[in-house]
PDB file of N, CA and C in Angstrom:
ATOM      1  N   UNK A   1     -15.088  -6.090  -0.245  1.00  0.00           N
ATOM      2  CA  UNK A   1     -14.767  -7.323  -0.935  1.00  0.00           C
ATOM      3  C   UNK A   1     -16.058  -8.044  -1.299  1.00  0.00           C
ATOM      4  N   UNK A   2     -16.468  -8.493  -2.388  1.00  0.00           N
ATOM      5  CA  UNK A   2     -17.424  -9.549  -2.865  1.00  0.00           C
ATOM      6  C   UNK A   2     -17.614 -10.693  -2.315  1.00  0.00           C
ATOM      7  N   UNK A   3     -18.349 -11.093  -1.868  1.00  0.00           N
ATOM      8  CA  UNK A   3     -18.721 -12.378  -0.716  1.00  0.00           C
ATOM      9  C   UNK A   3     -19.518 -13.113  -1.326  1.00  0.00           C
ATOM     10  N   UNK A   4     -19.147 -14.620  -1.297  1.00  0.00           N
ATOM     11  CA  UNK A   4     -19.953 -16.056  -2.247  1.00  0.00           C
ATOM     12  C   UNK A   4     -20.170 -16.388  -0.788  1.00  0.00           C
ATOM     13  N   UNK A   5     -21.465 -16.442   0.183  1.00  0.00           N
ATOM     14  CA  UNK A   5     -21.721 -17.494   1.151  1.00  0.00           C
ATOM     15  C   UNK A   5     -20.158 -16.795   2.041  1.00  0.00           C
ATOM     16  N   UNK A   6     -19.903 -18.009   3.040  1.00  0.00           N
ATOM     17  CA  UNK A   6     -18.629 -17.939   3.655  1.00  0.00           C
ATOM     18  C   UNK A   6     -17.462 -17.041   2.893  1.00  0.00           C
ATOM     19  N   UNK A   7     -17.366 -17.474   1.839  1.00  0.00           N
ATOM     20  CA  UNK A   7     -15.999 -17.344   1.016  1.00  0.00           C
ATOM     21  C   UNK A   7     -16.093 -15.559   0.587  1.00  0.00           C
ATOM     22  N   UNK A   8     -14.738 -15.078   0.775  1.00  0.00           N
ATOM     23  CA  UNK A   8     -14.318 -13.798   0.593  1.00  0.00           C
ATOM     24  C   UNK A   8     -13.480 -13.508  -0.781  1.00  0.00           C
ATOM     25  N   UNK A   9     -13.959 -12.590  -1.339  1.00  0.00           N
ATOM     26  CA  UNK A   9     -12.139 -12.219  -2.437  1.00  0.00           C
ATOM     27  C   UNK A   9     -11.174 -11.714  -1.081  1.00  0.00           C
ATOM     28  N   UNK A  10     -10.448 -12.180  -2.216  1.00  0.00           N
ATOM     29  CA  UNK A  10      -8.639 -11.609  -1.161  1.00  0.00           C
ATOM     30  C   UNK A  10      -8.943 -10.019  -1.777  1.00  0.00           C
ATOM     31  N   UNK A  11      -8.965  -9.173  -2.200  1.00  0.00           N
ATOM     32  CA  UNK A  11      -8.736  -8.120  -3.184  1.00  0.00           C
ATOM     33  C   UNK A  11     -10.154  -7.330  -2.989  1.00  0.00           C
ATOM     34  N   UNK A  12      -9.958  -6.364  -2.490  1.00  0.00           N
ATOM     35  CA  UNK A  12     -11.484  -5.307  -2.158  1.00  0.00           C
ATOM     36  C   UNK A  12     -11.234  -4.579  -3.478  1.00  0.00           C
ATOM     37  N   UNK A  13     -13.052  -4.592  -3.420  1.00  0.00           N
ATOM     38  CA  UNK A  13     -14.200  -3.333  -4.461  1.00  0.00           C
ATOM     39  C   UNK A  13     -13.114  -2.196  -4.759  1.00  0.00           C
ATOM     40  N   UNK A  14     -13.218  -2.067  -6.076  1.00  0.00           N
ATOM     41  CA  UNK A  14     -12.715  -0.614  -6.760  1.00  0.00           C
ATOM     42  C   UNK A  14     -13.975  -0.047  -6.802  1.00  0.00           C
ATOM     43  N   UNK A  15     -13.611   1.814  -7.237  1.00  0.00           N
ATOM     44  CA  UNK A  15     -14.784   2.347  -7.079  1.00  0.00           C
ATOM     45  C   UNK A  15     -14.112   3.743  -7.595  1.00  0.00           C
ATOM     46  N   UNK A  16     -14.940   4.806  -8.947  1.00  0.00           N
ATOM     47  CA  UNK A  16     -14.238   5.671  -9.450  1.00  0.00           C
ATOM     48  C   UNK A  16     -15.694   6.715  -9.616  1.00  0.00           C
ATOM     49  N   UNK A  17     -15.424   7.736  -9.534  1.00  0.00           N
ATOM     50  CA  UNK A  17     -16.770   8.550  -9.801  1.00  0.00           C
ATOM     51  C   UNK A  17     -15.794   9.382 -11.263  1.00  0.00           C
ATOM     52  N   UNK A  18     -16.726   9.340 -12.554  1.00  0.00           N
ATOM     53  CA  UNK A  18     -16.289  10.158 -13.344  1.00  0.00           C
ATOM     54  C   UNK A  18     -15.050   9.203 -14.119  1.00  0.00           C
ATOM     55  N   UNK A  19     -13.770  10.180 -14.334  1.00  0.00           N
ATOM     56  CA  UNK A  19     -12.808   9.773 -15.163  1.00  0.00           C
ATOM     57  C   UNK A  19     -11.479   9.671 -14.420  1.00  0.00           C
ATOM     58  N   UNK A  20     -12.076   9.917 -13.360  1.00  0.00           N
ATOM     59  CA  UNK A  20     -11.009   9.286 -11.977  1.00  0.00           C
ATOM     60  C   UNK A  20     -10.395   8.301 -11.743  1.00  0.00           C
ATOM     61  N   UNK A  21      -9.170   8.153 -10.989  1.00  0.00           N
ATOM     62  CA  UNK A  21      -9.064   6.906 -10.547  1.00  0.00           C
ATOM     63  C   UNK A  21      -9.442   6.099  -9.772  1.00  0.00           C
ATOM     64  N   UNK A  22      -9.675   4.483 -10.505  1.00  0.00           N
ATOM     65  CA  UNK A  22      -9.778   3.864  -9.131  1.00  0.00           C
ATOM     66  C   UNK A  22      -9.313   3.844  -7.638  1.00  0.00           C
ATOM     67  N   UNK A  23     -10.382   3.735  -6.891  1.00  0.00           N
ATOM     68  CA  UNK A  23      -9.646   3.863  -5.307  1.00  0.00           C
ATOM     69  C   UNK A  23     -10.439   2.666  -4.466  1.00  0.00           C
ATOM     70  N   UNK A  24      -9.534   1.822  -3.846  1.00  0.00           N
ATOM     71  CA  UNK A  24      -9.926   0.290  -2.982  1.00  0.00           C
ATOM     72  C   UNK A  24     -11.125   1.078  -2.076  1.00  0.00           C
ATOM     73  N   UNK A  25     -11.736   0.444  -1.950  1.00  0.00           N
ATOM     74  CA  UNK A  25     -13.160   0.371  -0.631  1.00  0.00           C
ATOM     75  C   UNK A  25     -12.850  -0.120   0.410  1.00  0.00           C
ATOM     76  N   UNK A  26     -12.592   0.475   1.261  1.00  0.00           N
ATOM     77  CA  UNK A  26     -12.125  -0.103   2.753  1.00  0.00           C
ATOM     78  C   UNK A  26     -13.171  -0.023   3.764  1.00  0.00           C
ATOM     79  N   UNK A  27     -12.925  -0.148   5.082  1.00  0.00           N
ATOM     80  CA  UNK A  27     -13.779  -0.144   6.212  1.00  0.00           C
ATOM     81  C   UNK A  27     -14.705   1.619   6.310  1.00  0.00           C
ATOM     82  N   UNK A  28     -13.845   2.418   5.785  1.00  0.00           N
ATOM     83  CA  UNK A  28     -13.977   3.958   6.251  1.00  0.00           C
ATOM     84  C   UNK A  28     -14.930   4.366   4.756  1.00  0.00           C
ATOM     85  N   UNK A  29     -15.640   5.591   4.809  1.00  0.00           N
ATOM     86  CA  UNK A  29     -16.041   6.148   3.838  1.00  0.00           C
ATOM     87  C   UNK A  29     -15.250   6.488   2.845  1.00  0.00           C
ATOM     88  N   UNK A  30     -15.648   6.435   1.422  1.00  0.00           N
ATOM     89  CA  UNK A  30     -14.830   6.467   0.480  1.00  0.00           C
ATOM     90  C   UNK A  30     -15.498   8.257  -0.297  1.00  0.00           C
ATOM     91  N   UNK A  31     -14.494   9.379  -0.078  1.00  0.00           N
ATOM     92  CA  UNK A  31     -14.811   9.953  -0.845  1.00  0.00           C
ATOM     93  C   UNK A  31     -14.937   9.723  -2.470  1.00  0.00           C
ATOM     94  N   UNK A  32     -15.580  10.019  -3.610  1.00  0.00           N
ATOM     95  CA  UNK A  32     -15.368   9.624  -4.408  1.00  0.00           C
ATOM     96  C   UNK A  32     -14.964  11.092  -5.575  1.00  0.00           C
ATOM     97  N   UNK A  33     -16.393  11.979  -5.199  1.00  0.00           N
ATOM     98  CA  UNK A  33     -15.803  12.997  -5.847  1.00  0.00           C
ATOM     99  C   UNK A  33     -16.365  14.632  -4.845  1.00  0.00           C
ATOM    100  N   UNK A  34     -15.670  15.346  -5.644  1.00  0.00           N
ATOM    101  CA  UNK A  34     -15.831  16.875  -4.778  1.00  0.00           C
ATOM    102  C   UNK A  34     -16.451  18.388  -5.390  1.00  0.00           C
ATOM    103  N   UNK A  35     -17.458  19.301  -4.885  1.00  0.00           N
ATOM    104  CA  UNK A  35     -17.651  20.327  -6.047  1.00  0.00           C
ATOM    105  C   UNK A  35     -17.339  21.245  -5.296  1.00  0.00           C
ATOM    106  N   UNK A  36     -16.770  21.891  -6.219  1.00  0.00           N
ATOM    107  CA  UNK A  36     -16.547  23.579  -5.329  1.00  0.00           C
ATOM    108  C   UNK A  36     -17.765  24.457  -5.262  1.00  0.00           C
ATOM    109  N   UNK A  37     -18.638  24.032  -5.469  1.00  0.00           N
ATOM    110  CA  UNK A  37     -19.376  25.131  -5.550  1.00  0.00           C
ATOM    111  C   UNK A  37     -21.160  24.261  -5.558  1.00  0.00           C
ATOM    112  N   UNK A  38     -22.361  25.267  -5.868  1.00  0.00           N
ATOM    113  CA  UNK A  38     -23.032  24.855  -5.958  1.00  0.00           C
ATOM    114  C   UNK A  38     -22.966  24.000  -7.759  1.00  0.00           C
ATOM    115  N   UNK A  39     -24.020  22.570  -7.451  1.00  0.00           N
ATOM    116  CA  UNK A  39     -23.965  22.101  -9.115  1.00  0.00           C
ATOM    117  C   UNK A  39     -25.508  21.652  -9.272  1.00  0.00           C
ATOM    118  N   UNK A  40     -25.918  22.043 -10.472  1.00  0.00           N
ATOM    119  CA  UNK A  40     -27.583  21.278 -10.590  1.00  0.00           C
ATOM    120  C   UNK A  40     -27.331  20.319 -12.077  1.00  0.00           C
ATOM    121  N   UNK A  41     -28.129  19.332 -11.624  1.00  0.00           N
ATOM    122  CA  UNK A  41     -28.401  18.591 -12.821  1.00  0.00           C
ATOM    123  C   UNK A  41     -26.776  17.243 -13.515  1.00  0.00           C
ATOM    124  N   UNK A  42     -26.110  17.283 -12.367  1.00  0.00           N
ATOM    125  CA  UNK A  42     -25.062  16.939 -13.023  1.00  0.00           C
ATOM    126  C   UNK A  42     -25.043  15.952 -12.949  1.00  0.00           C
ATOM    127  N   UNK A  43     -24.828  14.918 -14.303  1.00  0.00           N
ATOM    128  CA  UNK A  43     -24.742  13.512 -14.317  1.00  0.00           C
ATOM    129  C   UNK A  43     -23.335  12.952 -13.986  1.00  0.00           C
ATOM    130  N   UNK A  44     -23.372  11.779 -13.637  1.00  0.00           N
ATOM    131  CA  UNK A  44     -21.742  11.543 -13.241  1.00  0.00           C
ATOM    132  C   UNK A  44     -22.347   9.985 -13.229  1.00  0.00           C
ATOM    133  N   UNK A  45     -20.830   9.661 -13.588  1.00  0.00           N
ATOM    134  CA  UNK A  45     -20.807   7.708 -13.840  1.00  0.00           C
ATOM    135  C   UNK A  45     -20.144   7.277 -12.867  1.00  0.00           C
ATOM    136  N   UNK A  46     -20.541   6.466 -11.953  1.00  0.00           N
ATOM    137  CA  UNK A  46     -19.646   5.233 -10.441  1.00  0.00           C
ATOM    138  C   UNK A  46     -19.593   4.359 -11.729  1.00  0.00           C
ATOM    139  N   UNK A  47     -18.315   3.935 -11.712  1.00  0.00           N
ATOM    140  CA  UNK A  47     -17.921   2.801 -12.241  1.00  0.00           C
ATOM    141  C   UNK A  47     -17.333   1.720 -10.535  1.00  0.00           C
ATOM    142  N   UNK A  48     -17.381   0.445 -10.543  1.00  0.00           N
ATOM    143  CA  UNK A  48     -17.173  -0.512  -9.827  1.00  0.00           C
ATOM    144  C   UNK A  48     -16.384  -1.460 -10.695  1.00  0.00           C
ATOM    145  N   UNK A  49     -15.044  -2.136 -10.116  1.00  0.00           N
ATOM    146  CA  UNK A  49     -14.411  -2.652 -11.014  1.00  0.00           C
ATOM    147  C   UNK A  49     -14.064  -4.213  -9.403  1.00  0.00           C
ATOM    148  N   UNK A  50     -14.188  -5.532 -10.027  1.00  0.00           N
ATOM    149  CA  UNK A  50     -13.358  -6.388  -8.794  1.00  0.00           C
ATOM    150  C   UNK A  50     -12.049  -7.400  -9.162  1.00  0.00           C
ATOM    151  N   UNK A  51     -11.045  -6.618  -9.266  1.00  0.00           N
ATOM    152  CA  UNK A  51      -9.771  -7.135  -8.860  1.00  0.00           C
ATOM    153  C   UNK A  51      -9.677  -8.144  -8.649  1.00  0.00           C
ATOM    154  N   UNK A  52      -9.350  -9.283  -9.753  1.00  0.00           N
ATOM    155  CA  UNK A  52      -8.914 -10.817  -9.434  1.00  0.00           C
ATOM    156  C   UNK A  52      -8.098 -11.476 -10.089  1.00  0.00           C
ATOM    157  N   UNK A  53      -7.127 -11.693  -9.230  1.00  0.00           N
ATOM    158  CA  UNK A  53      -5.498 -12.337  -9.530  1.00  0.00           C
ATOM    159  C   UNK A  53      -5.401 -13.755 -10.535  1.00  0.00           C
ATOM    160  N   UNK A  54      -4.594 -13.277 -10.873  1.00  0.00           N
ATOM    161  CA  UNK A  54      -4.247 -14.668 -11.843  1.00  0.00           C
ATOM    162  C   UNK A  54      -4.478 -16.391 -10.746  1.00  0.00           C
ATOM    163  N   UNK A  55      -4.099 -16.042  -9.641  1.00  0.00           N
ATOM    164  CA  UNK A  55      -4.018 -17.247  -8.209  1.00  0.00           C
ATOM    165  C   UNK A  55      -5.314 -16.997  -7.896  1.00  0.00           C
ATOM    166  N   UNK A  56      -6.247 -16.066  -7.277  1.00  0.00           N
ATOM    167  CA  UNK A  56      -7.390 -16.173  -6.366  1.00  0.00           C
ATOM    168  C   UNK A  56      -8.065 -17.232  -6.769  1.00  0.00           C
ATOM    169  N   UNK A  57      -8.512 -17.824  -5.768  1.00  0.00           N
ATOM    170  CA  UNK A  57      -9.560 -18.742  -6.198  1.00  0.00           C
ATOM    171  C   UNK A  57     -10.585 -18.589  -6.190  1.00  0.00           C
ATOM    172  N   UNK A  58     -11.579 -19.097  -6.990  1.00  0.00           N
ATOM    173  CA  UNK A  58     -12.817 -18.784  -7.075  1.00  0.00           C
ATOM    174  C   UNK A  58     -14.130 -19.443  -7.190  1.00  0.00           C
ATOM    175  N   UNK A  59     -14.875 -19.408  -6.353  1.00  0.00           N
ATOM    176  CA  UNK A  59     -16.075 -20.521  -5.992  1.00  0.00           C
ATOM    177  C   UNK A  59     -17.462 -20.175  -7.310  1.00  0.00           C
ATOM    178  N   UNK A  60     -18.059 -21.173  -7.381  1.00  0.00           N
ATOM    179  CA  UNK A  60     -19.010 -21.452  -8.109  1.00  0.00           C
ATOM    180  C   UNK A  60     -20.056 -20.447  -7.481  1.00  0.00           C
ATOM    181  N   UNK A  61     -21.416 -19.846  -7.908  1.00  0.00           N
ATOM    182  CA  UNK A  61     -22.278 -19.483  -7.540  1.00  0.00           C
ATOM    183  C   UNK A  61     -22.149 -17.666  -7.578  1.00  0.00           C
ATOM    184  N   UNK A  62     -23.077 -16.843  -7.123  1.00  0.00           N
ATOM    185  CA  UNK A  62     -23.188 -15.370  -6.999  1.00  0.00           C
ATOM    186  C   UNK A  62     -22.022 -15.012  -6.017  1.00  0.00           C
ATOM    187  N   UNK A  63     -22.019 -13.868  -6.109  1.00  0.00           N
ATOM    188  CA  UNK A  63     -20.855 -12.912  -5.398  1.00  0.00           C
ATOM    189  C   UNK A  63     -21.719 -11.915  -5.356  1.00  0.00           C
ATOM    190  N   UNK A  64     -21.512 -11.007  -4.462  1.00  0.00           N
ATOM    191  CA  UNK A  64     -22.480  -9.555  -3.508  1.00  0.00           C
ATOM    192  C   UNK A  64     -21.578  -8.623  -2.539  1.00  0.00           C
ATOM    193  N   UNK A  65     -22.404  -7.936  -2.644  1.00  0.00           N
ATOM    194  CA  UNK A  65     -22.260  -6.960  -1.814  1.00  0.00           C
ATOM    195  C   UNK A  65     -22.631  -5.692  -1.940  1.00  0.00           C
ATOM    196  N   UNK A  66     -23.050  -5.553  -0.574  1.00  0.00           N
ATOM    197  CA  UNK A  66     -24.377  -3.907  -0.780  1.00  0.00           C
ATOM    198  C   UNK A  66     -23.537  -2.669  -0.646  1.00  0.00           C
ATOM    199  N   UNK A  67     -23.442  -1.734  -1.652  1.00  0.00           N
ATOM    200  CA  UNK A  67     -23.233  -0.185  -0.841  1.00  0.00           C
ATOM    201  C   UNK A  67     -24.053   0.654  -0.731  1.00  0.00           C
ATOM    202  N   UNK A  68     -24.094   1.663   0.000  1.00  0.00           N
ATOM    203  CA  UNK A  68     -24.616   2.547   0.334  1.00  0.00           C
ATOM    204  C   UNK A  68     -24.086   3.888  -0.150  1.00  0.00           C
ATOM    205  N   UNK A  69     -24.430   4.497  -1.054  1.00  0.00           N
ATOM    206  CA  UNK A  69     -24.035   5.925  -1.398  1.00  0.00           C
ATOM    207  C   UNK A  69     -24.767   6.977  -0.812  1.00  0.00           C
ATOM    208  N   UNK A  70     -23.482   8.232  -0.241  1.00  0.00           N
ATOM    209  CA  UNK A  70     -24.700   9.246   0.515  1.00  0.00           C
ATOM    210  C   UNK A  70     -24.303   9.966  -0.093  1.00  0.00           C
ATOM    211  N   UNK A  71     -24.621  11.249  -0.084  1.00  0.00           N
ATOM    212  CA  UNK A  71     -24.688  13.037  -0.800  1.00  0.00           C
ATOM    213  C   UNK A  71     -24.790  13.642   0.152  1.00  0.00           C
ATOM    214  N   UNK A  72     -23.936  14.424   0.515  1.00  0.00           N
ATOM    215  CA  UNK A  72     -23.496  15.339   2.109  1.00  0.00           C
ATOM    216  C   UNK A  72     -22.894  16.153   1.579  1.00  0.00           C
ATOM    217  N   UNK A  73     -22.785  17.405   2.722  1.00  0.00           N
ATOM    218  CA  UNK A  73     -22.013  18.860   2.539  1.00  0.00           C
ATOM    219  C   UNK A  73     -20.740  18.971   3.963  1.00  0.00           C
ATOM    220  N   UNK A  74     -19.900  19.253   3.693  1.00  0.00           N
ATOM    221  CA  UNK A  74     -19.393  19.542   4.469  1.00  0.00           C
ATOM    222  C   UNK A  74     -19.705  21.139   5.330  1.00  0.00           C
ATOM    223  N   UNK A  75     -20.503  22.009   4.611  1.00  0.00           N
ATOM    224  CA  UNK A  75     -20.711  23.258   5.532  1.00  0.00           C
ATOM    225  C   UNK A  75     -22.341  23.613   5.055  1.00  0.00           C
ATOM    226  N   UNK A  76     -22.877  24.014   6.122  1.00  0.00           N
ATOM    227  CA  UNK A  76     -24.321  24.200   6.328  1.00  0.00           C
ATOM    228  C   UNK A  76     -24.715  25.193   4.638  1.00  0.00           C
TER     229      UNK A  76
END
C-alpha cells in the first residue's frame, strides 16, 4: 500500500510483469513472471498500477513505497 507520513491507502500496489494480469502485493513474495527454460537478453515491462476508490480519502503531499525486485531459480 502507498504511505503519505502516518496515513495508508485502504487498497494495496498492483503489479503485472509483461501483458499479464494485475496481481495485489501483499505481505508474501509476489511471483510475477516464469521461464521455462534458459532466456538471454529479454526485455520485459513491470507495470505498477494504485487502486483508488471513488470514497478513499486522500491526503495532500507524496505517497511511497520501496520494492525490492529479486531474480532467482528455483533449481541449481
Amino acid at each position: 500500500r502507498l504511505v503519505n507520513g502516518a496515513f495508508t491507502l485502504p487498497r494495496p500496489l498492483e503489479l503485472r510483469a509483461g501483458a499479464s494480469a494485475f496481481a495485489p502485493l501483499g505481505g508474501a513474495p509476489l511471483p510475477l513472471l516464469g521461464f521455462g527454460g534458459p532466456v538471454s537478453n529479454e526485455a520485459l515491462t513491470i507495470s505498477v498500477r494504485q487502486p483508488i476508490g471513488a470514497n478513499d480519502a486522500l491526503r495532500t503531499g507524496r505517497y511511497g513505497k520501496t520494492l525490492v525486485f529479486t531474480l532467482s531459480t528455483d533449481s541449481p
